[in-house]
PDB file of N, CA and C in Angstrom:
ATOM      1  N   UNK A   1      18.395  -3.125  20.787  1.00  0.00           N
ATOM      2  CA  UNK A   1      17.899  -2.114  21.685  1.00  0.00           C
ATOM      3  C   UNK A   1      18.270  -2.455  23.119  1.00  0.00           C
ATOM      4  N   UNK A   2      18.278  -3.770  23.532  1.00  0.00           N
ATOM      5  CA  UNK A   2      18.975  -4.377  24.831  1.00  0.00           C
ATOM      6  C   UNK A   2      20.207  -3.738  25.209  1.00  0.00           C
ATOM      7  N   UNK A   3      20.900  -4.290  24.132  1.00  0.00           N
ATOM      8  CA  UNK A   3      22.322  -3.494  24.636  1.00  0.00           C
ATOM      9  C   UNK A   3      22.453  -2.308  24.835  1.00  0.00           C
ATOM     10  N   UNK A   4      21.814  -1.396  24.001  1.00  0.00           N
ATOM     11  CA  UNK A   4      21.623   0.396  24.212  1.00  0.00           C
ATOM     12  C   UNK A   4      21.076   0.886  25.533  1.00  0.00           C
ATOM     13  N   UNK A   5      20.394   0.116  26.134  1.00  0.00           N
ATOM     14  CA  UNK A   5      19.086   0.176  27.198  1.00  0.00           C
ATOM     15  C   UNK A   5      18.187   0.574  26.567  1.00  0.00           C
ATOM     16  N   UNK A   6      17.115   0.566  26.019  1.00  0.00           N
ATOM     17  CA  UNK A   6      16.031   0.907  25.024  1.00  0.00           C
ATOM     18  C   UNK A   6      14.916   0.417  25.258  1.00  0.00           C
ATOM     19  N   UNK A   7      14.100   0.821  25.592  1.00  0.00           N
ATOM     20  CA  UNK A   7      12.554   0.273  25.254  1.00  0.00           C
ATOM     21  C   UNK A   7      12.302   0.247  23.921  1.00  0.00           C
ATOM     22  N   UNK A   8      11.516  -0.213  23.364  1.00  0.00           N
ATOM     23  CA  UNK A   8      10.758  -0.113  22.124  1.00  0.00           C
ATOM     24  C   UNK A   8      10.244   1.176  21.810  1.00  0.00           C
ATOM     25  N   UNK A   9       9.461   1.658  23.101  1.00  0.00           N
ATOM     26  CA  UNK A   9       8.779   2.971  23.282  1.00  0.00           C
ATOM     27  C   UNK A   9       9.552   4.371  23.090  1.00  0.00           C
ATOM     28  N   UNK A  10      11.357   3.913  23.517  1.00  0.00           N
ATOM     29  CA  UNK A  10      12.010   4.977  23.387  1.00  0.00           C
ATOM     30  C   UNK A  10      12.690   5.249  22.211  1.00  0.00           C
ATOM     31  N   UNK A  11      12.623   3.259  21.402  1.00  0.00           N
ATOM     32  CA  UNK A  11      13.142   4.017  20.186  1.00  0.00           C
ATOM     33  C   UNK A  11      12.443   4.495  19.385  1.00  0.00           C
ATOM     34  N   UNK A  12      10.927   4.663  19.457  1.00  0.00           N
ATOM     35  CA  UNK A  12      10.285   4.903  18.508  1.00  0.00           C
ATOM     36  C   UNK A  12      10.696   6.660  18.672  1.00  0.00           C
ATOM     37  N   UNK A  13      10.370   6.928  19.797  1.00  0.00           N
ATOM     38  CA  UNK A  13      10.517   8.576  20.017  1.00  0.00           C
ATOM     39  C   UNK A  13      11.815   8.868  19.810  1.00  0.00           C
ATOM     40  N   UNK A  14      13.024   8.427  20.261  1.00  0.00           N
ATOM     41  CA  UNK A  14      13.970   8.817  19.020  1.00  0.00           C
ATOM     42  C   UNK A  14      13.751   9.015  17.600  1.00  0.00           C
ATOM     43  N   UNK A  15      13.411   7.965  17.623  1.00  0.00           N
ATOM     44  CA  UNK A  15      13.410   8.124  15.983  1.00  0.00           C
ATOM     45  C   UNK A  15      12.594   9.461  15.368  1.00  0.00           C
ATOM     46  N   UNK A  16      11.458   9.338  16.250  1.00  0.00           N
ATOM     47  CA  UNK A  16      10.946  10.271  15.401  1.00  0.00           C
ATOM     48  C   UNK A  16      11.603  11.752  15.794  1.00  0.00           C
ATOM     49  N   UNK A  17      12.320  12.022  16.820  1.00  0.00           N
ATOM     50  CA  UNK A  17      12.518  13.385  17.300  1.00  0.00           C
ATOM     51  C   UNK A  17      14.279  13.613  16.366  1.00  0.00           C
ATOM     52  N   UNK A  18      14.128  12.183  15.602  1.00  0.00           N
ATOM     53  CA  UNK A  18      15.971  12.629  14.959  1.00  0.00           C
ATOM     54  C   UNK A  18      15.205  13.174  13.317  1.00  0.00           C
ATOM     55  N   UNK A  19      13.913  13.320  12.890  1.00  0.00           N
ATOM     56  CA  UNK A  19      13.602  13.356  11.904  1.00  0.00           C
ATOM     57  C   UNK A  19      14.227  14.610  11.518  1.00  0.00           C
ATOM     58  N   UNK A  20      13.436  15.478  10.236  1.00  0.00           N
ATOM     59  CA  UNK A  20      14.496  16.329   9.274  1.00  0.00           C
ATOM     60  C   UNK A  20      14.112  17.379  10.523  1.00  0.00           C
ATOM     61  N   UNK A  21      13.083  17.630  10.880  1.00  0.00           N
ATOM     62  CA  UNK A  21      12.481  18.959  11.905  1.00  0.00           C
ATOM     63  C   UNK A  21      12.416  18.516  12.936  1.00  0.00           C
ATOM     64  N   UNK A  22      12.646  19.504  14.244  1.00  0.00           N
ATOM     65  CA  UNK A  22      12.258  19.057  15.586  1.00  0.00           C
ATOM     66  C   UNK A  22      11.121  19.495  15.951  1.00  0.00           C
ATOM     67  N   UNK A  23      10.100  18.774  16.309  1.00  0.00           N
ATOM     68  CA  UNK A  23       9.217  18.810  17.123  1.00  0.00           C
ATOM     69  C   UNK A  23       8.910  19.917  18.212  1.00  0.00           C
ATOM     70  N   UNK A  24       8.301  20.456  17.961  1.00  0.00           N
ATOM     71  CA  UNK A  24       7.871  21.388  19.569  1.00  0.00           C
ATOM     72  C   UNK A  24       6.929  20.126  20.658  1.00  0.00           C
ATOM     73  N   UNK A  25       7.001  20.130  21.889  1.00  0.00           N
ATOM     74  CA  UNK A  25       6.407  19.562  23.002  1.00  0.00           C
ATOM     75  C   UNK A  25       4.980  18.443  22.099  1.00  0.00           C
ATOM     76  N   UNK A  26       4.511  19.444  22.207  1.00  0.00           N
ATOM     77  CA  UNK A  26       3.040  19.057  21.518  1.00  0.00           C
ATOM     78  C   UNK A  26       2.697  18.295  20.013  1.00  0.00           C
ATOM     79  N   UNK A  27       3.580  18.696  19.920  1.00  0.00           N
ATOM     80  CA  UNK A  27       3.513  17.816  18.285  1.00  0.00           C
ATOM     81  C   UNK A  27       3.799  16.392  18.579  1.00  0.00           C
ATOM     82  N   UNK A  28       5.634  16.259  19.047  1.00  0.00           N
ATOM     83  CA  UNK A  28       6.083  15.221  19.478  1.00  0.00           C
ATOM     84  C   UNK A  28       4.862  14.296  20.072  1.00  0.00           C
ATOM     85  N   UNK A  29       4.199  14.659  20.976  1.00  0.00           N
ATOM     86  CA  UNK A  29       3.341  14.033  21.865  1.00  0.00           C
ATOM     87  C   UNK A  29       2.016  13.831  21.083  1.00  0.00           C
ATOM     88  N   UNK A  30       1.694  14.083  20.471  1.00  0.00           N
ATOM     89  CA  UNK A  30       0.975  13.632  19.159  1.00  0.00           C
ATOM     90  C   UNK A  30       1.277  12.837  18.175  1.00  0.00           C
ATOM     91  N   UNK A  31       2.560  12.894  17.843  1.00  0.00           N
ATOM     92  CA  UNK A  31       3.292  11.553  16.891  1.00  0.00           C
ATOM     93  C   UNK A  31       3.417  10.233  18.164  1.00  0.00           C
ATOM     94  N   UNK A  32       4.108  10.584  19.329  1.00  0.00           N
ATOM     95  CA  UNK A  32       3.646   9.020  20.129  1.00  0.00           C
ATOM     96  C   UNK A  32       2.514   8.681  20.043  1.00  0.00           C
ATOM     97  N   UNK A  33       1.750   9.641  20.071  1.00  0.00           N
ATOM     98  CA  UNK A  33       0.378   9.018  20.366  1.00  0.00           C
ATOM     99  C   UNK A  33       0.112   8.476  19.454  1.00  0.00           C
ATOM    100  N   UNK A  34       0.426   8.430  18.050  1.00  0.00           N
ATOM    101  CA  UNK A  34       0.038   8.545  16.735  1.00  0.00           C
ATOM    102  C   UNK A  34       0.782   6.735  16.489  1.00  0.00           C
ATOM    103  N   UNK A  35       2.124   6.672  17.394  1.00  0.00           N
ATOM    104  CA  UNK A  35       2.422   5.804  16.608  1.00  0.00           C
ATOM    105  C   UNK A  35       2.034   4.628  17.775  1.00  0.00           C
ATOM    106  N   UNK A  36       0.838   4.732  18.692  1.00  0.00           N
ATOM    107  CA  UNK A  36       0.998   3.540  19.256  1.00  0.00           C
ATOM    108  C   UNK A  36       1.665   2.962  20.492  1.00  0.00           C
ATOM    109  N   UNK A  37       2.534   3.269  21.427  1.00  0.00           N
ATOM    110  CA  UNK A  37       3.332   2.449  21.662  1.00  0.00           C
ATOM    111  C   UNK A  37       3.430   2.422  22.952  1.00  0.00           C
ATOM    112  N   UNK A  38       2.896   3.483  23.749  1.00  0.00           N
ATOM    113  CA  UNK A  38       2.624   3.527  24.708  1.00  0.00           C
ATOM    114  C   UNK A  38       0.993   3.133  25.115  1.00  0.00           C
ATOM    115  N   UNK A  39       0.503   3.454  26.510  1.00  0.00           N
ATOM    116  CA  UNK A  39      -0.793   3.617  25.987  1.00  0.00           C
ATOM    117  C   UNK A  39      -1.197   4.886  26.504  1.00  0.00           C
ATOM    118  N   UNK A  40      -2.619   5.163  25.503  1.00  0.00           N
ATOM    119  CA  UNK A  40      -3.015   6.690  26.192  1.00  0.00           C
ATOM    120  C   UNK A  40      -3.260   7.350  26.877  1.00  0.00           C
ATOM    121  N   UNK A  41      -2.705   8.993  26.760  1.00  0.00           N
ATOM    122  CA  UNK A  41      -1.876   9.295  28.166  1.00  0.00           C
ATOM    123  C   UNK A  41      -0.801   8.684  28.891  1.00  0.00           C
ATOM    124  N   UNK A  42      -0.142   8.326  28.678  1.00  0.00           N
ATOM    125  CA  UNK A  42       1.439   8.129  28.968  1.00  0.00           C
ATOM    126  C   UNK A  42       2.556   8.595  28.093  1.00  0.00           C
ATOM    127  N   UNK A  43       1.594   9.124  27.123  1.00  0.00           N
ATOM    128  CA  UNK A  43       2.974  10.048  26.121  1.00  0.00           C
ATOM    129  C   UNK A  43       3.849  10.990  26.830  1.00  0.00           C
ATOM    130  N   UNK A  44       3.427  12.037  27.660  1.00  0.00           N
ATOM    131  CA  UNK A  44       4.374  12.920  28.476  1.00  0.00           C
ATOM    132  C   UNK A  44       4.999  12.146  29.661  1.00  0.00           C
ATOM    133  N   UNK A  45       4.472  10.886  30.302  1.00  0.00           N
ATOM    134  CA  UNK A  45       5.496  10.103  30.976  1.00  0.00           C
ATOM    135  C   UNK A  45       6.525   9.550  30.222  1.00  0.00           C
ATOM    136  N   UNK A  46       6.531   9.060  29.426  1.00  0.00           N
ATOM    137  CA  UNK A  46       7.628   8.785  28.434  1.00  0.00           C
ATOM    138  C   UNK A  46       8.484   9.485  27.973  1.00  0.00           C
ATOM    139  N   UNK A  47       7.651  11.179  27.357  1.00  0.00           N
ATOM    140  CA  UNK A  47       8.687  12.308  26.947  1.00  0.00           C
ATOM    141  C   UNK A  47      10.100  12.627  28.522  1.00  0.00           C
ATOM    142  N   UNK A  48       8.977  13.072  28.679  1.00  0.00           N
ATOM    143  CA  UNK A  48       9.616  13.196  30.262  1.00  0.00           C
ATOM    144  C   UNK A  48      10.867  12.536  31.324  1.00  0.00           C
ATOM    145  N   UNK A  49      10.631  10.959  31.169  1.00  0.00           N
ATOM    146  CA  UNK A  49      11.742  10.226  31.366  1.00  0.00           C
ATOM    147  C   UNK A  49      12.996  10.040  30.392  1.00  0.00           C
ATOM    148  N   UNK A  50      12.588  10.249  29.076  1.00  0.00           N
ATOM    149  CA  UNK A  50      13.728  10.700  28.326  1.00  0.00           C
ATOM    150  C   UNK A  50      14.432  11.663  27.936  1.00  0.00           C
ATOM    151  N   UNK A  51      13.524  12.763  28.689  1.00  0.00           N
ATOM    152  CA  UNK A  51      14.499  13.910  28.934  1.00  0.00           C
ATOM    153  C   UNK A  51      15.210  14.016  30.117  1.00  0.00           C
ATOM    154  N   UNK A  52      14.579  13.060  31.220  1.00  0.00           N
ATOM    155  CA  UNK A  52      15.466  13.175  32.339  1.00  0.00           C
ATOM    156  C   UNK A  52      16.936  12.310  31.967  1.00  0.00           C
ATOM    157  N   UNK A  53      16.719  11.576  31.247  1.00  0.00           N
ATOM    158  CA  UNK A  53      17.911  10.483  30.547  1.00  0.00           C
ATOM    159  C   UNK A  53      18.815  11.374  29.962  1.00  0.00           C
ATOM    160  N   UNK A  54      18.410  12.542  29.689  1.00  0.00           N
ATOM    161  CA  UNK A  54      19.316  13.211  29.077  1.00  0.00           C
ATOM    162  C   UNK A  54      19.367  12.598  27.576  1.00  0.00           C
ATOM    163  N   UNK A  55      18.138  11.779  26.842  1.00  0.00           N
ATOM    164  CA  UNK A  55      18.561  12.128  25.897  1.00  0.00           C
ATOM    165  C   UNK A  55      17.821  12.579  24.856  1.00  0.00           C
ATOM    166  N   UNK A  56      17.222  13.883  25.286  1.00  0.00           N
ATOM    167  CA  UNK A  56      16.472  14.866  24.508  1.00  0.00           C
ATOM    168  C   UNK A  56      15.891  15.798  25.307  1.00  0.00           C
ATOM    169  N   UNK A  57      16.220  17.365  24.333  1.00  0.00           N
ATOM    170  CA  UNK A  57      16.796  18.131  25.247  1.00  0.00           C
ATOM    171  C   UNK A  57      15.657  19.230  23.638  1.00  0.00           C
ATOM    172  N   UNK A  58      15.585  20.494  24.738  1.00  0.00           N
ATOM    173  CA  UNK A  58      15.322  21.666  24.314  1.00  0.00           C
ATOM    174  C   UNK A  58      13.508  22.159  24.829  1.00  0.00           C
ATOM    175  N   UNK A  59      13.580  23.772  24.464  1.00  0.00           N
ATOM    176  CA  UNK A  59      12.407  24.042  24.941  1.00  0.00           C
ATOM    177  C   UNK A  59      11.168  24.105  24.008  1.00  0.00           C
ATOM    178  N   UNK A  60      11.400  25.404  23.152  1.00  0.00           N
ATOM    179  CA  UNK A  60      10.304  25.233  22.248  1.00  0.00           C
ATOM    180  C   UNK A  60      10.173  23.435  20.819  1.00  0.00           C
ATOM    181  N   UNK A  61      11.925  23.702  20.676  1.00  0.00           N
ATOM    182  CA  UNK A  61      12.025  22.623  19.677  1.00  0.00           C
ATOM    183  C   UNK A  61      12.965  21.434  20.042  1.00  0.00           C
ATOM    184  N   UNK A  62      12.216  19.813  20.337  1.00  0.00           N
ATOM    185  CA  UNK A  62      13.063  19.126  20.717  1.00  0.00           C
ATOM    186  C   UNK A  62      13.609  18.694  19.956  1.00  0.00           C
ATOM    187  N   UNK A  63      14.891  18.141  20.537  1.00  0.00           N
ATOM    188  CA  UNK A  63      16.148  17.368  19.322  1.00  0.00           C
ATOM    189  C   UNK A  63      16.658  15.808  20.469  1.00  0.00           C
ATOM    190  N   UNK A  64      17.640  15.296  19.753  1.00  0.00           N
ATOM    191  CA  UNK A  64      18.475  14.610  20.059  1.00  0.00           C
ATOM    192  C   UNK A  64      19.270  15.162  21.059  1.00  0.00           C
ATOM    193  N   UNK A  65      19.728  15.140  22.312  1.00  0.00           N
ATOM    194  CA  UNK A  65      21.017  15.370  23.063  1.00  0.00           C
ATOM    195  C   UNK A  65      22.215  15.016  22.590  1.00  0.00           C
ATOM    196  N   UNK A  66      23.483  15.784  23.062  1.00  0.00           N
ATOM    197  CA  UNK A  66      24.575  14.271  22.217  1.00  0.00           C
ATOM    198  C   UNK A  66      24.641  13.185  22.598  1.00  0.00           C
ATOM    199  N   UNK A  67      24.008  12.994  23.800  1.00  0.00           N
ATOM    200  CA  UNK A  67      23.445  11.703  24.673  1.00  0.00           C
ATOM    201  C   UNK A  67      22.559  10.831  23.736  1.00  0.00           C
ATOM    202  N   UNK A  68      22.097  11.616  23.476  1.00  0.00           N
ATOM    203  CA  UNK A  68      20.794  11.099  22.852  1.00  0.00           C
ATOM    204  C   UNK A  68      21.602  10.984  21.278  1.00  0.00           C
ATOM    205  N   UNK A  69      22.312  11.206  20.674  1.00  0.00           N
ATOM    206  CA  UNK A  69      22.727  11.309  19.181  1.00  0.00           C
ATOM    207  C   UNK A  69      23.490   9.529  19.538  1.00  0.00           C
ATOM    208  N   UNK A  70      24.125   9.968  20.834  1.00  0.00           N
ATOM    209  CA  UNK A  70      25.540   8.522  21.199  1.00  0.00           C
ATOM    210  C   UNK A  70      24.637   7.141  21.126  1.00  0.00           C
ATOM    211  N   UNK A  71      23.818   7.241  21.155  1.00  0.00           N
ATOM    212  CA  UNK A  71      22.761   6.047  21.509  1.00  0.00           C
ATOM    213  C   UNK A  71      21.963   5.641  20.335  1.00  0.00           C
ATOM    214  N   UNK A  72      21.683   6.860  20.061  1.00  0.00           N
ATOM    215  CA  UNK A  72      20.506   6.919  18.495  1.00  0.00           C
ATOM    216  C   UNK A  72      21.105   5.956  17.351  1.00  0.00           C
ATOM    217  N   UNK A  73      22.185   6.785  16.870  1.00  0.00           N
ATOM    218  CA  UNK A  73      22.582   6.278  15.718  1.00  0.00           C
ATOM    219  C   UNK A  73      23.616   5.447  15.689  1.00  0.00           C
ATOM    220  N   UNK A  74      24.514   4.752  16.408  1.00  0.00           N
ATOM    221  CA  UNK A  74      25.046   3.542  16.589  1.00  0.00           C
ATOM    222  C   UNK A  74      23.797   2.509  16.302  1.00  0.00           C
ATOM    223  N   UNK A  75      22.899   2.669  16.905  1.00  0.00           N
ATOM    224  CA  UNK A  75      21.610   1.651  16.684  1.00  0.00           C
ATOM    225  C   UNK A  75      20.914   1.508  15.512  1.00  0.00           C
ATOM    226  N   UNK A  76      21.099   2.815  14.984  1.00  0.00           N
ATOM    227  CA  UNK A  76      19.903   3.277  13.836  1.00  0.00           C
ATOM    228  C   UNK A  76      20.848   2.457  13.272  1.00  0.00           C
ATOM    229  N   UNK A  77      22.216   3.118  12.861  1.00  0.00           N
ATOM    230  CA  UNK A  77      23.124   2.346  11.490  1.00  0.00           C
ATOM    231  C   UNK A  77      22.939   1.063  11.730  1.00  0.00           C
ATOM    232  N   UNK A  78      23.078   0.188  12.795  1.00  0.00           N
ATOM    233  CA  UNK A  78      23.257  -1.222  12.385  1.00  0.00           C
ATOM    234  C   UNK A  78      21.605  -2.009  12.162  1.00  0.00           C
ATOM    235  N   UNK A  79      20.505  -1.399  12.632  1.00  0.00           N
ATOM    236  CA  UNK A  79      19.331  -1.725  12.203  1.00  0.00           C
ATOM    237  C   UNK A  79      19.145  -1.703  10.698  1.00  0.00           C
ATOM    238  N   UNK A  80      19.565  -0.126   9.357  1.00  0.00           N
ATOM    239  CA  UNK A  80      20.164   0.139   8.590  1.00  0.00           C
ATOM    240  C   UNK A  80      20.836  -1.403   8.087  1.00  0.00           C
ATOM    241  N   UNK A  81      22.046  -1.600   8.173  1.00  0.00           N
ATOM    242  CA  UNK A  81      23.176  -2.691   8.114  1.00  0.00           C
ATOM    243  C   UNK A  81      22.153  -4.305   7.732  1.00  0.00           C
ATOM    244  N   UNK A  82      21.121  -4.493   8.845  1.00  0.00           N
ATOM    245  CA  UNK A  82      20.267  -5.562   8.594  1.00  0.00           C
ATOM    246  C   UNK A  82      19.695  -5.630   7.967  1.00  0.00           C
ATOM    247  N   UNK A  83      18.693  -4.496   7.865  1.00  0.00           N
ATOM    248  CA  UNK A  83      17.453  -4.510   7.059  1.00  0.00           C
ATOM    249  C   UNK A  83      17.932  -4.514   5.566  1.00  0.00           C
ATOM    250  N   UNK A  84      19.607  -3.542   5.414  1.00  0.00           N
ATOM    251  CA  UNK A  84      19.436  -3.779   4.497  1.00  0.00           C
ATOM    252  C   UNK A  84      19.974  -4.937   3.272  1.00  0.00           C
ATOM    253  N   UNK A  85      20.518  -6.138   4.395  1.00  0.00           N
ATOM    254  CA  UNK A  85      20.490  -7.400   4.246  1.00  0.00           C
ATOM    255  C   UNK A  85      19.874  -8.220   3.599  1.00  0.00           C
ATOM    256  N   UNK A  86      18.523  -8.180   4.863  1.00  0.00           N
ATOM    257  CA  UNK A  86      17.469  -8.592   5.004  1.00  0.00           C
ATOM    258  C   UNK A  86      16.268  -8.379   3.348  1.00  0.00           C
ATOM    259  N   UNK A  87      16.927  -7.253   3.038  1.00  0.00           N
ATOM    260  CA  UNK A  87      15.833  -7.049   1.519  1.00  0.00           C
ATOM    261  C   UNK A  87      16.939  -7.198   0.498  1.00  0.00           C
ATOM    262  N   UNK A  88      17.883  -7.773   0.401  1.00  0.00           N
ATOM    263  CA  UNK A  88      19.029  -7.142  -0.599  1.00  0.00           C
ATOM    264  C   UNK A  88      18.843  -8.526  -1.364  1.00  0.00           C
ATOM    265  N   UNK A  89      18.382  -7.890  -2.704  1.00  0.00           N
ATOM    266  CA  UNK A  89      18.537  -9.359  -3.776  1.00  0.00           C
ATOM    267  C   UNK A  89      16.789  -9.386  -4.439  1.00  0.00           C
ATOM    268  N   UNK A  90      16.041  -8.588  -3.368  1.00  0.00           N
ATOM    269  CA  UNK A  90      14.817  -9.070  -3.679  1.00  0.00           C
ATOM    270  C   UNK A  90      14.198  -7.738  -4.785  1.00  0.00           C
ATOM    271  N   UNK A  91      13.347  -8.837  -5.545  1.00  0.00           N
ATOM    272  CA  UNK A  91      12.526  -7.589  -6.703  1.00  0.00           C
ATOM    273  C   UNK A  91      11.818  -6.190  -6.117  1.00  0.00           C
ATOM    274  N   UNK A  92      12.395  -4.893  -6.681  1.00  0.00           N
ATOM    275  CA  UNK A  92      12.044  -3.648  -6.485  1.00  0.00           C
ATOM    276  C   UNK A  92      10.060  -4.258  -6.390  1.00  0.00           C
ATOM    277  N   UNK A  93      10.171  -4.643  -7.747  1.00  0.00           N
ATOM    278  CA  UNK A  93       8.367  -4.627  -7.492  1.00  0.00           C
ATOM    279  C   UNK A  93       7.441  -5.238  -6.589  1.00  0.00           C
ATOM    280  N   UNK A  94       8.447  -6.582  -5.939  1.00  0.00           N
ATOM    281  CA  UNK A  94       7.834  -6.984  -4.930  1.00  0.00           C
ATOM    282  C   UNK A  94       7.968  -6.436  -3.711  1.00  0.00           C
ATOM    283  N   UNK A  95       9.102  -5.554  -3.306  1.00  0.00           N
ATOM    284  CA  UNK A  95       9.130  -4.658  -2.253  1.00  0.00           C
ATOM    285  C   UNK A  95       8.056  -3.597  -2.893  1.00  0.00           C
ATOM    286  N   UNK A  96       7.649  -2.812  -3.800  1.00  0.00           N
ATOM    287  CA  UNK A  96       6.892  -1.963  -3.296  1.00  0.00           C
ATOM    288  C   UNK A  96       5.222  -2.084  -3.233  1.00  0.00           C
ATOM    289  N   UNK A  97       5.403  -3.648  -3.791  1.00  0.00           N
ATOM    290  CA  UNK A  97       3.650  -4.290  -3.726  1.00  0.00           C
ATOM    291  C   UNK A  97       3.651  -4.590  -1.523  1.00  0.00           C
ATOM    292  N   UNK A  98       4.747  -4.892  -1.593  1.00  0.00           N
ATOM    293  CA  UNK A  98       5.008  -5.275   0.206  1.00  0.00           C
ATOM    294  C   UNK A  98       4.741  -4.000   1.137  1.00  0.00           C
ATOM    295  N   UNK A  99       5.319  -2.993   0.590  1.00  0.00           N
ATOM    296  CA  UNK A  99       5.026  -2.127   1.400  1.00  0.00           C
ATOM    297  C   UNK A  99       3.764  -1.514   1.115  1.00  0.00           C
ATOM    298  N   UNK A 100       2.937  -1.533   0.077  1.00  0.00           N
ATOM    299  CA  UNK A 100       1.446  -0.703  -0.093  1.00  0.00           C
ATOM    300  C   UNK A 100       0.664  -1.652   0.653  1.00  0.00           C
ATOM    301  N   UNK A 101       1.016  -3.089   0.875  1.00  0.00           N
ATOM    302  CA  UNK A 101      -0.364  -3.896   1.401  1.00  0.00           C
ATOM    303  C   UNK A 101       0.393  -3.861   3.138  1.00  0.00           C
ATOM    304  N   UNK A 102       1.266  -3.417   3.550  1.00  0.00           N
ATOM    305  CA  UNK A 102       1.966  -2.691   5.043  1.00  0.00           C
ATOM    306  C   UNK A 102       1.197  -1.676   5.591  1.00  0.00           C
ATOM    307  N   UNK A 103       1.116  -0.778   4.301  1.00  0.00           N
ATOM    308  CA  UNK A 103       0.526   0.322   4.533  1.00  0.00           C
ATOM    309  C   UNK A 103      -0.886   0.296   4.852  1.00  0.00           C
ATOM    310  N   UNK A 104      -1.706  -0.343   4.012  1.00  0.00           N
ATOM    311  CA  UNK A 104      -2.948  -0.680   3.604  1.00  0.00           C
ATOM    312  C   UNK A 104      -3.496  -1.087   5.494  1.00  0.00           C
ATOM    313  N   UNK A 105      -2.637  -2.347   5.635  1.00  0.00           N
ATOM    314  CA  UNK A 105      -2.949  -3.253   6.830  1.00  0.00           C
ATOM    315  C   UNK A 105      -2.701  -1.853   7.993  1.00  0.00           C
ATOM    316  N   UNK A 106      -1.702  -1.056   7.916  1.00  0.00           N
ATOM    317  CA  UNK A 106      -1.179  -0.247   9.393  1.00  0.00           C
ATOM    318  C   UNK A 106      -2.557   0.558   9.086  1.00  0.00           C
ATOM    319  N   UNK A 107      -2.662   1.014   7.790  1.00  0.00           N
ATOM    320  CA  UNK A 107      -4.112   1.610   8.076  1.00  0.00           C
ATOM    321  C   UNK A 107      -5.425   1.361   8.683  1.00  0.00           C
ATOM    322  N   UNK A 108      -5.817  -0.117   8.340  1.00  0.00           N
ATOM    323  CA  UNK A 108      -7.097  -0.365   8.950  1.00  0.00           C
ATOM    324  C   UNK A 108      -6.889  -0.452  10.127  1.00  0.00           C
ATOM    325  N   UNK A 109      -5.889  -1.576  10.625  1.00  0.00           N
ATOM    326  CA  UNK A 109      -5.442  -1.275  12.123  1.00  0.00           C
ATOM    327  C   UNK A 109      -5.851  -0.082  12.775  1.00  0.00           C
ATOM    328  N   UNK A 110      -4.918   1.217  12.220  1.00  0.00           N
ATOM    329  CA  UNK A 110      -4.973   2.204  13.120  1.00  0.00           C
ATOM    330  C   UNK A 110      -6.526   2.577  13.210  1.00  0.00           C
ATOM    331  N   UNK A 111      -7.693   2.502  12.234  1.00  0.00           N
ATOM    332  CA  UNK A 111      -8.740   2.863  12.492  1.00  0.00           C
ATOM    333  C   UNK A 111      -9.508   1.697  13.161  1.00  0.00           C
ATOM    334  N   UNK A 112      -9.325   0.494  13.041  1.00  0.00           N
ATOM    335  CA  UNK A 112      -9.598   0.233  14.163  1.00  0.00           C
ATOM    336  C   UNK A 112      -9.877   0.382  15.590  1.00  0.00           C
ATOM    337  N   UNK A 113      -7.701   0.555  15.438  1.00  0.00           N
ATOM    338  CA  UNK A 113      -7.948   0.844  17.408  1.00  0.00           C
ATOM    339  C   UNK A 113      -8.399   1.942  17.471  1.00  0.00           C
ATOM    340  N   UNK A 114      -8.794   2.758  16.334  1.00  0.00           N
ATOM    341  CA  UNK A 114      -8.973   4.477  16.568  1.00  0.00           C
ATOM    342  C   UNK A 114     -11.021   4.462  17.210  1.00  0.00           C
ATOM    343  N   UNK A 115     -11.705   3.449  16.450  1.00  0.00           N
ATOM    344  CA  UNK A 115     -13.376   3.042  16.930  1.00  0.00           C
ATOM    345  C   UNK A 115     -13.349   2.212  18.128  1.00  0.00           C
ATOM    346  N   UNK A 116     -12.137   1.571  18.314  1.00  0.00           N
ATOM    347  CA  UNK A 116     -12.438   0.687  19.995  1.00  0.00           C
ATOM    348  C   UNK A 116     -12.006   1.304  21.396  1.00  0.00           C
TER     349      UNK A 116
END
């Protein structure tokens, strides 16, 4: 993400704004909020500076810019490239016992920070 110029914060909102649907304003800004990464209320400072970056663009429905595509997925693929390294060799069943107790944990978490 260094080399791209990237926050953490921006790749998350890429990511989510390259999903199958684009986002209208409000939604988007509900999935940051959703995923954390800023803190609250700073979701539209964030949207905002990455649209001034030019790299995400539109009115009712946001997308990727090609700015935003040039940056995205050079990154995405080689994250892709690692990870899928990083799991290659290992038992299907122990990846999907790994990811339910991921899930399990992102859950209490989130209700956590959701009562503090």
């Amino acid at each position: 993400m260094d080399r791209a110029g990237l926050r953490f914060e921006e790749w998350v909102t890429l990511t989510i704004v390259s999903g199958a649907t684009a986002p209208d304003k409000a939604t988007l800004l509900r999935q940051i909020a959703a995923a954390k990464v800023v803190a609250p209320g700073d979701e539209a400072d964030l949207l905002h500076a990455m649209i001034q970056r030019g790299h995400i663009e539109g009115d009712s429905a946001l997308a990727l810019s090609a700015e935003g595509r040039a940056v995205f997925e050079p990154l995405r693929d080689a994250i892709r490239g690692i990870t899928s390294g990083l799991f290659a060799e290992l038992p299907a069943d122990d990846l999907d016992t790994t990811r339910r107790v991921l899930e399990t944990v992102t859950q209490r978490a989130n209700q956590f920070l959701a009562e503090t």
